[in-house]
C-alpha atoms as a PDB file:
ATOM      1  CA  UNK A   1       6.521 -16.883  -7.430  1.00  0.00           C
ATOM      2  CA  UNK A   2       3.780 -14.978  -8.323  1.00  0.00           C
ATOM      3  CA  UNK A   3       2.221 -12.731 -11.624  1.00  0.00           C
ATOM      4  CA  UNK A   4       3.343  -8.787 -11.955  1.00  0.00           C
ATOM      5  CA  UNK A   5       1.498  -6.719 -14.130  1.00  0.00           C
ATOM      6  CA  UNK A   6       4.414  -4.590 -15.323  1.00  0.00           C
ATOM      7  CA  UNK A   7       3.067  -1.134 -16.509  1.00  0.00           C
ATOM      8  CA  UNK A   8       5.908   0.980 -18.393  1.00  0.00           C
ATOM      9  CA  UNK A   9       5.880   2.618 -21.711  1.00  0.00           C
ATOM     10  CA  UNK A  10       9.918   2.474 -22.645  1.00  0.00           C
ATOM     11  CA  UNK A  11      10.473  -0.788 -24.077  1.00  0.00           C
ATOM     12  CA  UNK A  12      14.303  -1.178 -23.046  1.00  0.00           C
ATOM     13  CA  UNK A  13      13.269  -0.985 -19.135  1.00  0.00           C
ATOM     14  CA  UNK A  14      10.461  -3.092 -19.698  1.00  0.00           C
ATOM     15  CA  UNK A  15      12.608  -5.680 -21.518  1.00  0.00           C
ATOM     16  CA  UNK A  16      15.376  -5.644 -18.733  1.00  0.00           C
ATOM     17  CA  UNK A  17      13.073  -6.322 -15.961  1.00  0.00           C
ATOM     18  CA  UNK A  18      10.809  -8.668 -17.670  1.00  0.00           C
ATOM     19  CA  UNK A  19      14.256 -10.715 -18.268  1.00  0.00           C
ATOM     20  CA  UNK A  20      15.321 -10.332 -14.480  1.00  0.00           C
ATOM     21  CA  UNK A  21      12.176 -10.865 -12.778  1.00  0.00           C
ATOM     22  CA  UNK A  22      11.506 -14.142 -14.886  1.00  0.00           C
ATOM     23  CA  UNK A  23      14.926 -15.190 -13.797  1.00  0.00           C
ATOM     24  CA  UNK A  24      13.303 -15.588 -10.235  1.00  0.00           C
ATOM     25  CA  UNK A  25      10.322 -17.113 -11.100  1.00  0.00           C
ATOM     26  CA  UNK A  26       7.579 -14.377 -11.753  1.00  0.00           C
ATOM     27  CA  UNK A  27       5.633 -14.273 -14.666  1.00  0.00           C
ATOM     28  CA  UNK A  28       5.415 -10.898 -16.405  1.00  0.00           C
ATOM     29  CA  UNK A  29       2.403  -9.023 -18.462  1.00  0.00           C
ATOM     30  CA  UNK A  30       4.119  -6.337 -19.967  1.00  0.00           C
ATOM     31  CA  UNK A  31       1.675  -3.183 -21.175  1.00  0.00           C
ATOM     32  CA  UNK A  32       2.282   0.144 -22.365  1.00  0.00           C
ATOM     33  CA  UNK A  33      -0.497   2.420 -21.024  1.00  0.00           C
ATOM     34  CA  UNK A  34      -2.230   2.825 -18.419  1.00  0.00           C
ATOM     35  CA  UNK A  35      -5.769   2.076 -20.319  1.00  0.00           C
ATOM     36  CA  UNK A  36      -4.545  -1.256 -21.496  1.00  0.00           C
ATOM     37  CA  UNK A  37      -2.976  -2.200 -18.338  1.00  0.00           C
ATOM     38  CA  UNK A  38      -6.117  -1.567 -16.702  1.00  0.00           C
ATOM     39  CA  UNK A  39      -8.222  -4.000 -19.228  1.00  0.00           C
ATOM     40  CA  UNK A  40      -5.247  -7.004 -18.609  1.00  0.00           C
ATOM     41  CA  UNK A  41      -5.892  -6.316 -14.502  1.00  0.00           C
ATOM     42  CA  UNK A  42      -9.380  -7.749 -14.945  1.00  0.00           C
ATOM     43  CA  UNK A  43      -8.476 -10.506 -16.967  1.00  0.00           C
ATOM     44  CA  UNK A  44      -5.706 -11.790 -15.493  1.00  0.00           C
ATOM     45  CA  UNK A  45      -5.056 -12.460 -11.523  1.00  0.00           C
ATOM     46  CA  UNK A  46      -2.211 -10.380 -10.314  1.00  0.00           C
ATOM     47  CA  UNK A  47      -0.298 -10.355  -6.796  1.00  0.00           C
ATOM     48  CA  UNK A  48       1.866  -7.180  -7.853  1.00  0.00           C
ATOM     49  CA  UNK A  49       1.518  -4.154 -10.179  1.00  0.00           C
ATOM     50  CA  UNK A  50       4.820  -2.035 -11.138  1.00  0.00           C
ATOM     51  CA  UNK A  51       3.703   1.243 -12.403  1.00  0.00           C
ATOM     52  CA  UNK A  52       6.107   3.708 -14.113  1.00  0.00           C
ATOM     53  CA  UNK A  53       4.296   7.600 -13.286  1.00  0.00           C
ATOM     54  CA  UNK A  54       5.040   8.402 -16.524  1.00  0.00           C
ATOM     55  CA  UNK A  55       3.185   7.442 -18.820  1.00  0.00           C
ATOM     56  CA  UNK A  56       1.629   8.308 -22.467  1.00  0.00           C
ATOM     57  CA  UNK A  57      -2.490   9.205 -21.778  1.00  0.00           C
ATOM     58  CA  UNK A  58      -3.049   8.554 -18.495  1.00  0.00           C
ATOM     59  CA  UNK A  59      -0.467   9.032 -16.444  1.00  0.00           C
ATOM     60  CA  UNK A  60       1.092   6.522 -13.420  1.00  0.00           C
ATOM     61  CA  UNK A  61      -0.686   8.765 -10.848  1.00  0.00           C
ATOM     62  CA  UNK A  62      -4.533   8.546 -12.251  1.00  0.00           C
ATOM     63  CA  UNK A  63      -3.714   4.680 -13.028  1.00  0.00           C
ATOM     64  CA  UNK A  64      -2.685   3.870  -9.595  1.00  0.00           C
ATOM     65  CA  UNK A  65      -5.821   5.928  -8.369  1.00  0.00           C
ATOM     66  CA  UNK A  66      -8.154   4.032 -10.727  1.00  0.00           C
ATOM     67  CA  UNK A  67      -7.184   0.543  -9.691  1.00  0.00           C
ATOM     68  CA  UNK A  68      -7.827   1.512  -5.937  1.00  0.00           C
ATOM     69  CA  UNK A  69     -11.348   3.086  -6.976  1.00  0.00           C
ATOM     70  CA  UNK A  70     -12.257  -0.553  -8.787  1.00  0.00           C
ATOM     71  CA  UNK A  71     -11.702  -2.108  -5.444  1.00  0.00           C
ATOM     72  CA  UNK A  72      -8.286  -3.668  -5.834  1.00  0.00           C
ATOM     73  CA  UNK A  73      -7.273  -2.127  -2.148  1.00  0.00           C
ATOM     74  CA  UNK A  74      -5.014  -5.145  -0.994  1.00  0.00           C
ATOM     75  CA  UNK A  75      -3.026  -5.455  -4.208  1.00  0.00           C
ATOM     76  CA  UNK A  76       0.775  -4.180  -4.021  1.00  0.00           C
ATOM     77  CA  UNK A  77       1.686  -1.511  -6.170  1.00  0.00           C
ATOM     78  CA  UNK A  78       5.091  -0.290  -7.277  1.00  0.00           C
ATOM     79  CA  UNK A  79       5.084   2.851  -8.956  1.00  0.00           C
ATOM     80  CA  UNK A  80       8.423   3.834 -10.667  1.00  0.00           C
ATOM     81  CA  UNK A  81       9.611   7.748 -10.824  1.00  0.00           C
ATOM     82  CA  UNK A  82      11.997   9.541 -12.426  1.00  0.00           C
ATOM     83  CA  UNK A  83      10.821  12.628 -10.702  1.00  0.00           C
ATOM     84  CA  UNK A  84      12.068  11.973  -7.210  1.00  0.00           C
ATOM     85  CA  UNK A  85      11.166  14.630  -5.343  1.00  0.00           C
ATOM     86  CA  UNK A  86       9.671  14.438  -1.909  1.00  0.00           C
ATOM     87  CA  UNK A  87       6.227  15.735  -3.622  1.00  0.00           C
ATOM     88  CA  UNK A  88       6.109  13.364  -6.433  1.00  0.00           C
ATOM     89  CA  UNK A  89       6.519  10.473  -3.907  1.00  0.00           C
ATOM     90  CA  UNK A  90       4.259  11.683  -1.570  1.00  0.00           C
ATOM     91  CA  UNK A  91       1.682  12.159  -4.706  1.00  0.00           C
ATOM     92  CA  UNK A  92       2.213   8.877  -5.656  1.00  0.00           C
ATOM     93  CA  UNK A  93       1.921   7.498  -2.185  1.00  0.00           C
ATOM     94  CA  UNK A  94      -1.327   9.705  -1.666  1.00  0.00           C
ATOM     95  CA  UNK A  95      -2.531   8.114  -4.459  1.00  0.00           C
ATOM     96  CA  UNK A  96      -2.616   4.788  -3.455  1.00  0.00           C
ATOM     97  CA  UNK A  97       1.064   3.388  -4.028  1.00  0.00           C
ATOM     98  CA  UNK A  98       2.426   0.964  -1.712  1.00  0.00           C
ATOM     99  CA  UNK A  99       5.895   1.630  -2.166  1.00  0.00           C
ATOM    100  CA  UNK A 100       8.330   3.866  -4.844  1.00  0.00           C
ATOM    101  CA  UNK A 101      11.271   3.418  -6.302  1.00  0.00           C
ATOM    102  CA  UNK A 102      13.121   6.298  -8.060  1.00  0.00           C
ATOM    103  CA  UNK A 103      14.812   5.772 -11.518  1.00  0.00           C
ATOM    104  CA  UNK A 104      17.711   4.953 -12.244  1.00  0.00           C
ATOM    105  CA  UNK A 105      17.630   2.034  -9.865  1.00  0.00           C
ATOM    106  CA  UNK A 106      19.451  -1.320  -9.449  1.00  0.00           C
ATOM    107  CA  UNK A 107      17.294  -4.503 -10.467  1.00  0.00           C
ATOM    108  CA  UNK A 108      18.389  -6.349  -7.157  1.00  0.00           C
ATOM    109  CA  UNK A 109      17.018  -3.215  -5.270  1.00  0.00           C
ATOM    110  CA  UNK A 110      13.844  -3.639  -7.124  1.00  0.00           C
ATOM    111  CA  UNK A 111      13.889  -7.401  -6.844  1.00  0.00           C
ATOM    112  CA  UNK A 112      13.945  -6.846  -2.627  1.00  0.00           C
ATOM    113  CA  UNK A 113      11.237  -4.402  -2.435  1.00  0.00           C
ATOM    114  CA  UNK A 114       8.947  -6.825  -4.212  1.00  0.00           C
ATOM    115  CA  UNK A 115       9.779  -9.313  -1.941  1.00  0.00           C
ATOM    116  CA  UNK A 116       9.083  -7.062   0.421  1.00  0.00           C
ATOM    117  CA  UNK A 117       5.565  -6.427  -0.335  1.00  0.00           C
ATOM    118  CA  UNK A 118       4.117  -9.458  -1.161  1.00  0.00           C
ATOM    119  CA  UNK A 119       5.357 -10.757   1.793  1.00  0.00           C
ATOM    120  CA  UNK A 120       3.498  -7.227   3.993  1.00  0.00           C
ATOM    121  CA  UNK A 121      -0.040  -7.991   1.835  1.00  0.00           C
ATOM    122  CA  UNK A 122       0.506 -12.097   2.074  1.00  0.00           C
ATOM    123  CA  UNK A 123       0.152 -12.030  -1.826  1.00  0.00           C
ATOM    124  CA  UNK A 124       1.874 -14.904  -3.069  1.00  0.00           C
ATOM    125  CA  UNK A 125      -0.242 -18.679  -2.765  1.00  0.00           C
ATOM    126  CA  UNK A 126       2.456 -19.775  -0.447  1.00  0.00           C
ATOM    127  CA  UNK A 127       2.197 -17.383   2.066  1.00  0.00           C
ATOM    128  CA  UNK A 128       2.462 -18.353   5.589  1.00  0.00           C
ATOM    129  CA  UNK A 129      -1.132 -17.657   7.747  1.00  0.00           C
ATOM    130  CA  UNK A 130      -1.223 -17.889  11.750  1.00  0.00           C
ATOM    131  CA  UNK A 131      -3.852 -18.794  13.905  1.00  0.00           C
ATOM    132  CA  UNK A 132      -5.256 -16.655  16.038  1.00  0.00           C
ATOM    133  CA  UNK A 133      -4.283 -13.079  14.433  1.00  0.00           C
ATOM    134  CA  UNK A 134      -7.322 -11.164  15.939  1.00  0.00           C
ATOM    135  CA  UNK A 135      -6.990  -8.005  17.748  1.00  0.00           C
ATOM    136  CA  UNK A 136     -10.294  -5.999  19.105  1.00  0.00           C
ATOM    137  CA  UNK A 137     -10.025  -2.510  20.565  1.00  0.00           C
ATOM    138  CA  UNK A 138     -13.532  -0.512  21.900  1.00  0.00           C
ATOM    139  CA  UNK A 139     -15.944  -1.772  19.874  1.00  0.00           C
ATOM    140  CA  UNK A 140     -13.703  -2.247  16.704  1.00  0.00           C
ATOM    141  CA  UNK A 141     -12.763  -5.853  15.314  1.00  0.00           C
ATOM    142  CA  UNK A 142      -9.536  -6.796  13.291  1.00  0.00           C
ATOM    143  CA  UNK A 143      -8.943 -10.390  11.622  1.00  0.00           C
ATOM    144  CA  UNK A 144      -5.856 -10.075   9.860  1.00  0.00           C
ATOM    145  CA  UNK A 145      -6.318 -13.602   8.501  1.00  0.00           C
ATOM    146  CA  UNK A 146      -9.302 -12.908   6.638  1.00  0.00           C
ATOM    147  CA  UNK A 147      -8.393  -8.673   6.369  1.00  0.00           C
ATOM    148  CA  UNK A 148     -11.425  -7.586   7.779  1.00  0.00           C
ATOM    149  CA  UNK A 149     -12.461  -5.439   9.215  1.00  0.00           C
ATOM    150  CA  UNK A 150     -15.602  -4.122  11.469  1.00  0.00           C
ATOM    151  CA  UNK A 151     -17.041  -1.634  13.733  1.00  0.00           C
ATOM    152  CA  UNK A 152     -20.280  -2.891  15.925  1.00  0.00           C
ATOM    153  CA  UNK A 153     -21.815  -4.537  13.071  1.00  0.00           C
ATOM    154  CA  UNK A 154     -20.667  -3.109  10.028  1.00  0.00           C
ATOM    155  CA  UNK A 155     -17.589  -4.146   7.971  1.00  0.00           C
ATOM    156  CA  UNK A 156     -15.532  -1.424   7.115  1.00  0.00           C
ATOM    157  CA  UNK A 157     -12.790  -1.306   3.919  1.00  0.00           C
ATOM    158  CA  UNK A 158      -9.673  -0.309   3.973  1.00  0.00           C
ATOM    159  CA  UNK A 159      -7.107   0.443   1.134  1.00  0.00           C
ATOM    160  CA  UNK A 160      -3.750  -1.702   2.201  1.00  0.00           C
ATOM    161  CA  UNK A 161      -1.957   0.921   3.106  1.00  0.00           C
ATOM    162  CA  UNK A 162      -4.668   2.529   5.504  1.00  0.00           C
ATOM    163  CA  UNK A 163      -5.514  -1.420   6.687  1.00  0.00           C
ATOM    164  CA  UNK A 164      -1.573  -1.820   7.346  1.00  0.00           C
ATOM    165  CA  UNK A 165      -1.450   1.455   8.950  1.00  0.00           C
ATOM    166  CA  UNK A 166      -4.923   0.475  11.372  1.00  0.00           C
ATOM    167  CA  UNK A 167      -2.885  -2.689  11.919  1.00  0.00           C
ATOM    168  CA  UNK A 168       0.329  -1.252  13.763  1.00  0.00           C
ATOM    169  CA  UNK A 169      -2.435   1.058  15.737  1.00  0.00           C
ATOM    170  CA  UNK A 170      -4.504  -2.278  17.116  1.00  0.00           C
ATOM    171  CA  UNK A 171      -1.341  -4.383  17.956  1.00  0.00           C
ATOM    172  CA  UNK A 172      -0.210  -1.235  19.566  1.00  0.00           C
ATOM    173  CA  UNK A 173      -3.187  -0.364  22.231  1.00  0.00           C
ATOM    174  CA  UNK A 174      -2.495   2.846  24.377  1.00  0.00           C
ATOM    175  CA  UNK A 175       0.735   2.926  23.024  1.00  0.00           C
ATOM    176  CA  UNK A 176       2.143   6.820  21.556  1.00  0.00           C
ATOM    177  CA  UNK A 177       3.338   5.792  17.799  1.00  0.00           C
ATOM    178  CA  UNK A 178       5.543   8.740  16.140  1.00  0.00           C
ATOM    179  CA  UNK A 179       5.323   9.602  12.584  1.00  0.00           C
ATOM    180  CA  UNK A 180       9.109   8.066  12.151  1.00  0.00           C
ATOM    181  CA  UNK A 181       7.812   4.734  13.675  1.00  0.00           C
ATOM    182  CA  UNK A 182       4.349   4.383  11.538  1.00  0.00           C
ATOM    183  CA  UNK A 183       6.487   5.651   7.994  1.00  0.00           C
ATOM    184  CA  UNK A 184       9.231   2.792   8.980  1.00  0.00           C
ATOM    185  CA  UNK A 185       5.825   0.175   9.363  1.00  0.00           C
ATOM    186  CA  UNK A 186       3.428   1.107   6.506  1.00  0.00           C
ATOM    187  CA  UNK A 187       5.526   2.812   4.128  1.00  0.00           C
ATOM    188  CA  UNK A 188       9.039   1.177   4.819  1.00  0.00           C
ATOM    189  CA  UNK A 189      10.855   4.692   5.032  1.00  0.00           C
ATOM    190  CA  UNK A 190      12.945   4.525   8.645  1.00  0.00           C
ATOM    191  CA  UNK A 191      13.162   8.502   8.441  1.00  0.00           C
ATOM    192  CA  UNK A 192      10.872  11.414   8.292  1.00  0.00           C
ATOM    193  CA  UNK A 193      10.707  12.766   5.015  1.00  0.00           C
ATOM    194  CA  UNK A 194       9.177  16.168   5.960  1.00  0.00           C
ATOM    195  CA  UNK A 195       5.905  15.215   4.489  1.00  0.00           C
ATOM    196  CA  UNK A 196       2.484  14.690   5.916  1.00  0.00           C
ATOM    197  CA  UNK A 197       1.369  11.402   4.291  1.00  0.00           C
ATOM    198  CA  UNK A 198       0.928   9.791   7.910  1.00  0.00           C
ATOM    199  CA  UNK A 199      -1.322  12.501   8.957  1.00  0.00           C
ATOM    200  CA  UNK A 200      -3.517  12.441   5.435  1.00  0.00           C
ATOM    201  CA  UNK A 201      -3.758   8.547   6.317  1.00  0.00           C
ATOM    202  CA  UNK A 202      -4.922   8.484  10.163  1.00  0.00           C
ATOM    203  CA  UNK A 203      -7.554  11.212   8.403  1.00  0.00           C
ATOM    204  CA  UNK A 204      -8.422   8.406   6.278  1.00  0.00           C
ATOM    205  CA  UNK A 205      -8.930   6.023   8.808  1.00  0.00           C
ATOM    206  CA  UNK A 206     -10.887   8.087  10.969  1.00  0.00           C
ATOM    207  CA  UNK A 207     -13.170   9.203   8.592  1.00  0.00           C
ATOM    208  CA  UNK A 208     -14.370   5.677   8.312  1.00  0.00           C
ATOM    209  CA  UNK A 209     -14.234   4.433  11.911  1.00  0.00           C
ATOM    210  CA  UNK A 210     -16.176   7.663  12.513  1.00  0.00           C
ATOM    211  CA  UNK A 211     -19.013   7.586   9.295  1.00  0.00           C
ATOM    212  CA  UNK A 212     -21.894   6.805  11.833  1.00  0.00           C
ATOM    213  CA  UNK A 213     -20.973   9.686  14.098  1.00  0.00           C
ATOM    214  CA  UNK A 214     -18.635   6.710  16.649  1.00  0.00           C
ATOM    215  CA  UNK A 215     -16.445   8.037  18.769  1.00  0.00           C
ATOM    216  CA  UNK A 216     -12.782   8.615  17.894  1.00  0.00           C
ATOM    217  CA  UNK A 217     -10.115   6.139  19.178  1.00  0.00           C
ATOM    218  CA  UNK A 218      -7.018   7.515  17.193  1.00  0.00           C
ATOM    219  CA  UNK A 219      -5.854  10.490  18.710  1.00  0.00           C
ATOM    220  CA  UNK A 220      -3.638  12.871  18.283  1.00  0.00           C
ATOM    221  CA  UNK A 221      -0.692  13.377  20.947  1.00  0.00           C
ATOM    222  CA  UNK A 222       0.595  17.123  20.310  1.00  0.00           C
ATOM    223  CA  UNK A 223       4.288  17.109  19.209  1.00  0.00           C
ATOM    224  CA  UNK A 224       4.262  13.360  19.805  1.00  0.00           C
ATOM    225  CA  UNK A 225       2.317  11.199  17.176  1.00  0.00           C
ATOM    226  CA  UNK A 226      -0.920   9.188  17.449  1.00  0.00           C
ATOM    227  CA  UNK A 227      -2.129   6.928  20.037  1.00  0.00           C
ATOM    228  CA  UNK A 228      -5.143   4.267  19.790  1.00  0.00           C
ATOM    229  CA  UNK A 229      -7.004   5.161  23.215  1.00  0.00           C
ATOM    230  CA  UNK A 230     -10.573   5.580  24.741  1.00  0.00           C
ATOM    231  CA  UNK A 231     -12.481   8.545  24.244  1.00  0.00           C
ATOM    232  CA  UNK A 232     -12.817   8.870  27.715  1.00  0.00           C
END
């Protein structure tokens, strides 16, 4: 099924979801802090981190930010809050997180959104690939077999979230996407939750289409959304 690097510091939630989740298969490394966890991610390969915010030291937040600055964009991360306010979840979501889950919470809830993302970032070694996944747009070049991704010459990287998010924009050419329709996509919320997360994200992606001084293909439709179109 796959290996989760479980990061949580109270024991008795660790121990309950290290007992459910290897009742379906997954093998667990269970670590404390976010320093140690950390040190096991480069030892061991991992298709899914679950990362509790708090935590003693450093906390969920500036663990979840470090793994994305070590270049571990595509791997799926969990984080787990008690603190679910929209801020915290848009912190943790600014922060790199793939998905949140807000404490107390029921293990077969947990169990789904796992599912869930390793089947989004085609994480675990069974994972189905198709032929032919290519889209191209202007002068920009998306292989979502290989995740790559390039501009003229010039491979760009993406986090998963912003790749996932430049995804729904290429398979949607021309088309107006709302903020409702790319938070349902990418983040797997099918509401708006007041927060500007989708607009920090296109800012994200532009910023690296654009680095060379290119011209801008996500734009803005007032009141609307975004829309992948020509400049002109």
């Amino acid at each position: 099924m796959g290996t989760i690097l479980l990061i949580e510091d109270e024991q008795n939630v660790a121990d309950i979801l290290k007992k459910g989740l290897e009742e379906d298969g997954y093998t667990i490394i269970h670590k404390k802090d976010g320093a140690s966890g950390i040190e096991a991610l480069g030892k061991t390969p991992t298709n899914l981190v679950i990362l509790d915010i708090l935590l003693p030291g450093m906390n969920g937040l500036e663990v979840c930010k470090n793994i994305r600055e070590l270049g571990y964009n595509e791997l799926p991360i969990l984080m787990l809050t008690a603190l679910g306010s929209v801020e915290n979840v848009v912190l943790g979501l600014d922060n790199g997180a793939d998905d949140y889950l807000t404490k107390p919470f029921k293990l077969i809830e947990l169990k789904a959104r796992l599912r869930t993302l390793l089947r989004r970032t085609d994480a675990l070694d069974n994972a189905k690939f198709k032929n032919g996944n290519h889209y191209s747009f202007a002068d920009i070049h998306l292989d979502d077999y290989s995740k790559t991704v390039t501009r003229g010459n010039e491979q760009i990287n993406f986090t998963s979230t912003e790749y996932r998010l430049l995804l729904m924009f290429m398979k949607n050419p021309n088309k107006v996407l709302s903020r409702t329709d790319l938070l349902d996509e990418v983040w797997g919320i099918n509401f708006d939750i007041g927060t500007n997360v989708v607009d920090v994200y296109v800012n994200y992606i532009r910023k690296k289409l654009e680095r060379n001084g290119q011209d801008r293909v996500i734009h803005t439709v007032v009141g609307m959304g975004y829309a992948l179109k020509d400049s002109r």
